[in-house]
C-alpha atoms as a PDB file:
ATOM      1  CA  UNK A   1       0.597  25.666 -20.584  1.00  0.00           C
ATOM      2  CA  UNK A   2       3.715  22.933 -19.605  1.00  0.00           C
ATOM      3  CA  UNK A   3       6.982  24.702 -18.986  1.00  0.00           C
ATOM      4  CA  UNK A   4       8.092  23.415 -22.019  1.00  0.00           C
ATOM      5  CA  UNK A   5       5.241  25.417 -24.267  1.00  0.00           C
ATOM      6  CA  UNK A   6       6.328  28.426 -22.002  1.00  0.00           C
ATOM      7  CA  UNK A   7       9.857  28.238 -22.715  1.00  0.00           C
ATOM      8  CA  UNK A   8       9.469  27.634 -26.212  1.00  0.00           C
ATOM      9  CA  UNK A   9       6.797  30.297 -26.742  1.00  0.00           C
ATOM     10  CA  UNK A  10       9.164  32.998 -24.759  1.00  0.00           C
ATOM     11  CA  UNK A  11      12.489  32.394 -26.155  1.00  0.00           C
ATOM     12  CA  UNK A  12      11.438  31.139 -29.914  1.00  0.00           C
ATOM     13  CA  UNK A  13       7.962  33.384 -30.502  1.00  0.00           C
ATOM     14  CA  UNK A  14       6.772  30.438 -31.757  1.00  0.00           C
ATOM     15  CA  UNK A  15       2.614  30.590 -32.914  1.00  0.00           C
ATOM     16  CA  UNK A  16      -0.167  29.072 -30.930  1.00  0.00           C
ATOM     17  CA  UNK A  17      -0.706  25.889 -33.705  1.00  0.00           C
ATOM     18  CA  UNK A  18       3.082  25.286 -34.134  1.00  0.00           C
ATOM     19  CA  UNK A  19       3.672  25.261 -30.540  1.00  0.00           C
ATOM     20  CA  UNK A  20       1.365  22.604 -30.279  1.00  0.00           C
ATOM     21  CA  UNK A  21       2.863  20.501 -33.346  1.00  0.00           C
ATOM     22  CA  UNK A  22       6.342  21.251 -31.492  1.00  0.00           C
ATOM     23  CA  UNK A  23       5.135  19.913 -27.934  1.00  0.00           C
ATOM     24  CA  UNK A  24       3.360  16.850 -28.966  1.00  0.00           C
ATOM     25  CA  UNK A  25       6.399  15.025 -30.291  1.00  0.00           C
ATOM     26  CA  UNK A  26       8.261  15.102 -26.424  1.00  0.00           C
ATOM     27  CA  UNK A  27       6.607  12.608 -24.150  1.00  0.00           C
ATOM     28  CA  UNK A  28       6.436  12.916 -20.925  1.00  0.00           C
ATOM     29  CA  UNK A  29       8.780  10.782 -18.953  1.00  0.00           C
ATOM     30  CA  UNK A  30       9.420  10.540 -14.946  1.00  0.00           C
ATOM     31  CA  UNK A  31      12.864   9.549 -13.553  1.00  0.00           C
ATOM     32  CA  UNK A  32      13.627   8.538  -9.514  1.00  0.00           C
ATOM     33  CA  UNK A  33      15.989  10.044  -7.868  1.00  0.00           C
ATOM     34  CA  UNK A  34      19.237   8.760  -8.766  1.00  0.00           C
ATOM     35  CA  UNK A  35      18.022   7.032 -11.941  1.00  0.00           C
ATOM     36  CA  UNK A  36      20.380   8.024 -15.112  1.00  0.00           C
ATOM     37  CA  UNK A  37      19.085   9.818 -18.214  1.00  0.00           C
ATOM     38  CA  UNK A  38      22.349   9.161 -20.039  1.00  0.00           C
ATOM     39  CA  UNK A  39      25.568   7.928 -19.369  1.00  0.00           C
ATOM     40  CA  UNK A  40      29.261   8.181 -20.679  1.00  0.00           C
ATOM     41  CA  UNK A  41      29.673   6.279 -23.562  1.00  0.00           C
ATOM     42  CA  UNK A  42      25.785   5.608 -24.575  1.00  0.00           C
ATOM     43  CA  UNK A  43      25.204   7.530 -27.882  1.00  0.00           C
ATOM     44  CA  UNK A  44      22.015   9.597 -26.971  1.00  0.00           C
ATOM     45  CA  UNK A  45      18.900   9.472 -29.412  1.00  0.00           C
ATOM     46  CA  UNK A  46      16.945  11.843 -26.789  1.00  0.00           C
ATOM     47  CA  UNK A  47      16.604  15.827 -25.664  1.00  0.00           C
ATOM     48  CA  UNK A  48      14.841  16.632 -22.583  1.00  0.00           C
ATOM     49  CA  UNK A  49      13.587  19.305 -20.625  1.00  0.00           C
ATOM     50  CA  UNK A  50      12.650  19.592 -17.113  1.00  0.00           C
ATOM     51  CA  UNK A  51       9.810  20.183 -15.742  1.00  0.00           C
ATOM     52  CA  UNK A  52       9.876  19.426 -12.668  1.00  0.00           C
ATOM     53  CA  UNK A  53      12.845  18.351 -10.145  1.00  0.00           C
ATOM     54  CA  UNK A  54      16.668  18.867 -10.043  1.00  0.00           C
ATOM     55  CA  UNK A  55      18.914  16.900 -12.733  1.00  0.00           C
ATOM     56  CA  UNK A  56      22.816  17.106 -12.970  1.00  0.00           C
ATOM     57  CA  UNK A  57      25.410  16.498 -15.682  1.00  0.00           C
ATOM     58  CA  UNK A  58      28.857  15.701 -14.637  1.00  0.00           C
ATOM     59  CA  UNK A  59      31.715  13.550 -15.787  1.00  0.00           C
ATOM     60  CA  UNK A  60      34.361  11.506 -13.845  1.00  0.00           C
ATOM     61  CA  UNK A  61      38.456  13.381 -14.169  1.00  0.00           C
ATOM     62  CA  UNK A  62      41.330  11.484 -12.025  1.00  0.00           C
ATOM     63  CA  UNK A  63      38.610   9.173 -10.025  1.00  0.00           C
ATOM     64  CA  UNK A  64      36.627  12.722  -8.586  1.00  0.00           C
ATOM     65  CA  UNK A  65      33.122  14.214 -10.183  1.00  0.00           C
ATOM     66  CA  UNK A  66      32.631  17.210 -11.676  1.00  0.00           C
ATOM     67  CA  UNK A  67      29.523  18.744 -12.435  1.00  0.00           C
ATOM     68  CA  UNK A  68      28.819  20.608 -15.674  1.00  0.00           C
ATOM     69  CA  UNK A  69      25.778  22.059 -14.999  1.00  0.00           C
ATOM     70  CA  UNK A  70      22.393  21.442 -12.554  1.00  0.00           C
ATOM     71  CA  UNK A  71      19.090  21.779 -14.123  1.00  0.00           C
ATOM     72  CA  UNK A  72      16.246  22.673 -12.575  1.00  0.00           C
ATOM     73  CA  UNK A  73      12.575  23.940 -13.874  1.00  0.00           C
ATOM     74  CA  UNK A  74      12.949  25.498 -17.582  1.00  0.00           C
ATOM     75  CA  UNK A  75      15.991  23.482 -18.532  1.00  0.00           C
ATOM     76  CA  UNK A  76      16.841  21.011 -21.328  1.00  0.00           C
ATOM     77  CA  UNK A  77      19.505  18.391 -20.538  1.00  0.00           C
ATOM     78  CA  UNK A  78      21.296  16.953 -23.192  1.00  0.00           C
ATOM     79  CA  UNK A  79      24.742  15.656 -24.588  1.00  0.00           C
ATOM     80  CA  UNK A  80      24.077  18.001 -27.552  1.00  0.00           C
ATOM     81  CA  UNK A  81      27.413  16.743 -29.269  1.00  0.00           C
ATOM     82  CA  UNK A  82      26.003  12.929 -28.759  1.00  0.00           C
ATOM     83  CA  UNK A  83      22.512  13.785 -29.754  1.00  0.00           C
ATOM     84  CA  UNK A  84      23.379  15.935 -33.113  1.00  0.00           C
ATOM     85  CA  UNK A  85      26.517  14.305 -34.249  1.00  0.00           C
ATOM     86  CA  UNK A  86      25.204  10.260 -32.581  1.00  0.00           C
ATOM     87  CA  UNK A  87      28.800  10.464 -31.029  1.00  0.00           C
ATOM     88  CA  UNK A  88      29.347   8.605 -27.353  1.00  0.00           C
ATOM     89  CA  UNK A  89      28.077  10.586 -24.449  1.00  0.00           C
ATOM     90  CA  UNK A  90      30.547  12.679 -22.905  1.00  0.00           C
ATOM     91  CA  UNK A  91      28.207  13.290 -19.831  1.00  0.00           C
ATOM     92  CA  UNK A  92      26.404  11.394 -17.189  1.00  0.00           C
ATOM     93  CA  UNK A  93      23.165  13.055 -16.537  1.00  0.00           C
ATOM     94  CA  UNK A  94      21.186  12.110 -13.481  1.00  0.00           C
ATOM     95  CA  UNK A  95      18.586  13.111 -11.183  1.00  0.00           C
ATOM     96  CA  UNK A  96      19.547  14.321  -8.087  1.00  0.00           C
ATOM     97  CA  UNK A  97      15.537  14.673  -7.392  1.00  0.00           C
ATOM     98  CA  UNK A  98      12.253  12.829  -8.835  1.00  0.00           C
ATOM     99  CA  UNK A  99      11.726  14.740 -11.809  1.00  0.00           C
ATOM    100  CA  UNK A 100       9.645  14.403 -14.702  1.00  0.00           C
ATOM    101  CA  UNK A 101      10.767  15.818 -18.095  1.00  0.00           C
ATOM    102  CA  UNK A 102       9.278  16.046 -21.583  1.00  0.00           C
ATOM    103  CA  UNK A 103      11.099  14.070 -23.616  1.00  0.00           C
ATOM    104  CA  UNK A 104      11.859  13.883 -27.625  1.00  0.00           C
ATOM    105  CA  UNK A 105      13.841  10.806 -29.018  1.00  0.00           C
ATOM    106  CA  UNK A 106      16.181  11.607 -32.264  1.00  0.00           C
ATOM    107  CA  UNK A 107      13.204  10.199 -34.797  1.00  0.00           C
ATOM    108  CA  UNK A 108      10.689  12.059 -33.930  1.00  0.00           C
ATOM    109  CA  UNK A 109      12.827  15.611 -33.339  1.00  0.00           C
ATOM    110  CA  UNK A 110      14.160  14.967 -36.995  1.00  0.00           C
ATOM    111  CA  UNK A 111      10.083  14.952 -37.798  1.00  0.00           C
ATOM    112  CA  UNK A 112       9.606  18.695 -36.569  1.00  0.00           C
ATOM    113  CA  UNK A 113      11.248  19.885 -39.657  1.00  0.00           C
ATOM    114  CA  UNK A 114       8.722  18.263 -41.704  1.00  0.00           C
ATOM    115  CA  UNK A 115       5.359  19.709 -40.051  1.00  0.00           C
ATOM    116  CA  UNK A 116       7.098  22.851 -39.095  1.00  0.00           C
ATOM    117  CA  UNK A 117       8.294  25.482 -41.857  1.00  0.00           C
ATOM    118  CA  UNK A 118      10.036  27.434 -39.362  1.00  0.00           C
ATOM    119  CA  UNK A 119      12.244  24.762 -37.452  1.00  0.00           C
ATOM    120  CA  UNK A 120      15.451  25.280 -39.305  1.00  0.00           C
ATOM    121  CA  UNK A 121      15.330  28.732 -37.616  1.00  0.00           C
ATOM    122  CA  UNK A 122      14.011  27.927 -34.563  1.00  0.00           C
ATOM    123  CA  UNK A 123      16.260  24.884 -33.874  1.00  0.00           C
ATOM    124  CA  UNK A 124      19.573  27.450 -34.858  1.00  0.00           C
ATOM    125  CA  UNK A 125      18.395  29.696 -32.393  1.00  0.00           C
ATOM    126  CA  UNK A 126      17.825  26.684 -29.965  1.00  0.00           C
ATOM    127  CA  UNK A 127      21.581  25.719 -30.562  1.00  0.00           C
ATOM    128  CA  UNK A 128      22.484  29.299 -30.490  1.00  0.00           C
ATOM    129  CA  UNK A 129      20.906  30.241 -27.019  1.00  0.00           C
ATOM    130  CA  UNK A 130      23.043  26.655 -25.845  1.00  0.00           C
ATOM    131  CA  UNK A 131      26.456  27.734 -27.012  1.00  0.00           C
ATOM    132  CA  UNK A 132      25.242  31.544 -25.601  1.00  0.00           C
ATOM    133  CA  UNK A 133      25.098  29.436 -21.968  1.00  0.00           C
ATOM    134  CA  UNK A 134      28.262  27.755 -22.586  1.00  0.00           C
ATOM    135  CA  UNK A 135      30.416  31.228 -23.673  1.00  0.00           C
ATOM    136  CA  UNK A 136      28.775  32.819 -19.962  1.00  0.00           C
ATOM    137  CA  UNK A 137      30.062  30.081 -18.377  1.00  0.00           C
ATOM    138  CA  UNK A 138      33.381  30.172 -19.569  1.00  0.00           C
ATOM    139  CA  UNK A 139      33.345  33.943 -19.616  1.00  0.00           C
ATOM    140  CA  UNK A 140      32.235  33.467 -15.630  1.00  0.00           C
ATOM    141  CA  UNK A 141      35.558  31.181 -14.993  1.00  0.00           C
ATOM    142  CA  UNK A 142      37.550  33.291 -16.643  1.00  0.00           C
ATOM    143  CA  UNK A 143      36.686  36.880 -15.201  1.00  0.00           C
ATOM    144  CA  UNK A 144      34.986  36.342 -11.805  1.00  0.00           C
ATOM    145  CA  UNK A 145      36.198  35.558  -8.377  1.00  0.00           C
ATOM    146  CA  UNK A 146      35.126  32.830  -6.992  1.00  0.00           C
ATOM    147  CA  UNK A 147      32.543  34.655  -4.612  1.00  0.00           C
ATOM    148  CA  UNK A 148      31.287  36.479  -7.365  1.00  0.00           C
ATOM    149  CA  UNK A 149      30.130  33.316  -8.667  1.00  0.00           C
ATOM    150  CA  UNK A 150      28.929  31.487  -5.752  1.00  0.00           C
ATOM    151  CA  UNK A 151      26.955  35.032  -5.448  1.00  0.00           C
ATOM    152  CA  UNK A 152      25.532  35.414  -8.942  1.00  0.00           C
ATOM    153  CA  UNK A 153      24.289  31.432  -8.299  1.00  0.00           C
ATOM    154  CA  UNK A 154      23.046  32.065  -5.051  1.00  0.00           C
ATOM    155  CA  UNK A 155      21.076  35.426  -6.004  1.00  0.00           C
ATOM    156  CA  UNK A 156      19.990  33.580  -9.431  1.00  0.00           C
ATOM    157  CA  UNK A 157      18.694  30.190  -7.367  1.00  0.00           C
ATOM    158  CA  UNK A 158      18.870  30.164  -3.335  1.00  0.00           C
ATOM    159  CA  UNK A 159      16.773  26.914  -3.610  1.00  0.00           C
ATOM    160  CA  UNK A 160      20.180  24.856  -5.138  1.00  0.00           C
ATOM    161  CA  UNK A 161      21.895  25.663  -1.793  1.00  0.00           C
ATOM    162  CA  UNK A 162      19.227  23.822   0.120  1.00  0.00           C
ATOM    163  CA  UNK A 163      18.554  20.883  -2.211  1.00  0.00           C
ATOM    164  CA  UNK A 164      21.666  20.027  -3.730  1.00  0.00           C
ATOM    165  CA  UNK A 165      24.400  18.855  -2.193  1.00  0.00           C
ATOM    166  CA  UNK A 166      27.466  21.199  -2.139  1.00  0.00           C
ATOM    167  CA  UNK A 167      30.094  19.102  -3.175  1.00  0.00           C
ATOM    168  CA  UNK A 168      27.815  19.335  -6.303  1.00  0.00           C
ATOM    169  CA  UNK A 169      27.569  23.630  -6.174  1.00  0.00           C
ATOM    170  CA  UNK A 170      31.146  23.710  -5.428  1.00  0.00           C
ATOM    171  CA  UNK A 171      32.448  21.551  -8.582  1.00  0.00           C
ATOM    172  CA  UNK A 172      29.905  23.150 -10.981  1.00  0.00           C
ATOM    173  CA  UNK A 173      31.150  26.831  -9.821  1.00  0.00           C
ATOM    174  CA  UNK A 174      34.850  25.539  -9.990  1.00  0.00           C
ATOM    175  CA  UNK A 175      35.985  25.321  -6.533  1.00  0.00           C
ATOM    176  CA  UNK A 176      36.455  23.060  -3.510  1.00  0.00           C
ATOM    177  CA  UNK A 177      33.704  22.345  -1.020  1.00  0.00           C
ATOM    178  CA  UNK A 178      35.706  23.945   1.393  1.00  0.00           C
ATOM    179  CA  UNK A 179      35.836  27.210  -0.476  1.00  0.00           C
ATOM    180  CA  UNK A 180      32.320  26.950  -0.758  1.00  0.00           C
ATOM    181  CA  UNK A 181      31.547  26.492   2.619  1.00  0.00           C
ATOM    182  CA  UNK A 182      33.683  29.951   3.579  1.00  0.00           C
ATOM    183  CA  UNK A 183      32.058  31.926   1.299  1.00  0.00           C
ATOM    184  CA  UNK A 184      28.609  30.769   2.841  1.00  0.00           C
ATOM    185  CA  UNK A 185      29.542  31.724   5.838  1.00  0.00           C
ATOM    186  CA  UNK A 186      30.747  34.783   4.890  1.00  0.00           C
ATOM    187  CA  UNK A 187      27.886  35.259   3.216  1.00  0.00           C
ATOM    188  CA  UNK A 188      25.953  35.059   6.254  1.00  0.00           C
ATOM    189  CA  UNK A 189      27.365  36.698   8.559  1.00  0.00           C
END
């Protein structure tokens, strides 16, 4: 079973026929490092989801990156508001690793709905569990310390801290490198 069929099976209880009508519409598509998967102002016709390799999303603000989020094994990256409402990318998404996703265009995810009864359900909880990530990320901003969420991250993933860069860690937990670097140390010491 792919990552994808895993994901799908755990989060959406999905049966054993659909979830093989559901994972035979994404393809299976390898990017090099540093190779794009979108970029700002590209309307995006495509969802994918990692399954294996690091990928990052981040924008450009006042000439300096900031990262939105770092997927890793288990992830979909998209520009959800580009790919639902064919609006201009917000997001650059890139692959900080080689990484090979699965990979539905627009056409053929519109096409699930037709050979799957269920997929107006599943695909609200799909947008659901997204906009669930987004309100723990905010909530995380809002109410935690800035160690507390370099911890939670490092507990959740030690592996980011040793293949990512940390200018990358530091802008996705909203803080400076520096910062980052002292709670490290702290950390280990």
């Amino acid at each position: 079973m792919t990552e994808l069929e895993k994901y799908i099976h755990t989060y959406f209880s999905v049966n054993k026929d659909d979830l093989t009508k559901i994972s035979s519409f994404f393809k299976p598509v390898t990017l090099k490092k540093g190779e794009y998967f979108l970029k700002i102002g590209m309307n995006s016709d495509k969802l994918g989801f990692v399954q294996t390799g690091i990928i990052r999303e981040f924008v450009y603000i006042d000439h300096k990156e900031v990262t939105k989020w770092i997927s890793t094994k288990g992830y979909f990256v998209v520009d959800l508001s580009s790919f639902v409402f064919q609006q201009s990318a917000r997001w650059n998404i890139q692959a900080l690793t080689d990484s090979e996703l699965y990979v539905i265009d627009s056409k053929d995810y519109q096409k699930i709905g037709q050979e799957i009864p269920r997929w107006a359900e599943l695909e609200k909880l799909f947008i659901a569990k997204c906009f669930t990530v987004l309100e723990d990320r905010v909530l995380q901003h809002l109410t935690m310390t800035a160690e507390a969420r370099y911890n939670q991250l490092f507990n959740f993933n030690k592996a980011l801290f040793n293949q990512v860069p940390l200018q990358y860690l530091a802008s996705m937990l909203g803080m400076t490198p520096e910062t980052l670097s002292r709670l490290r140390k702290k950390a280990s010491g």
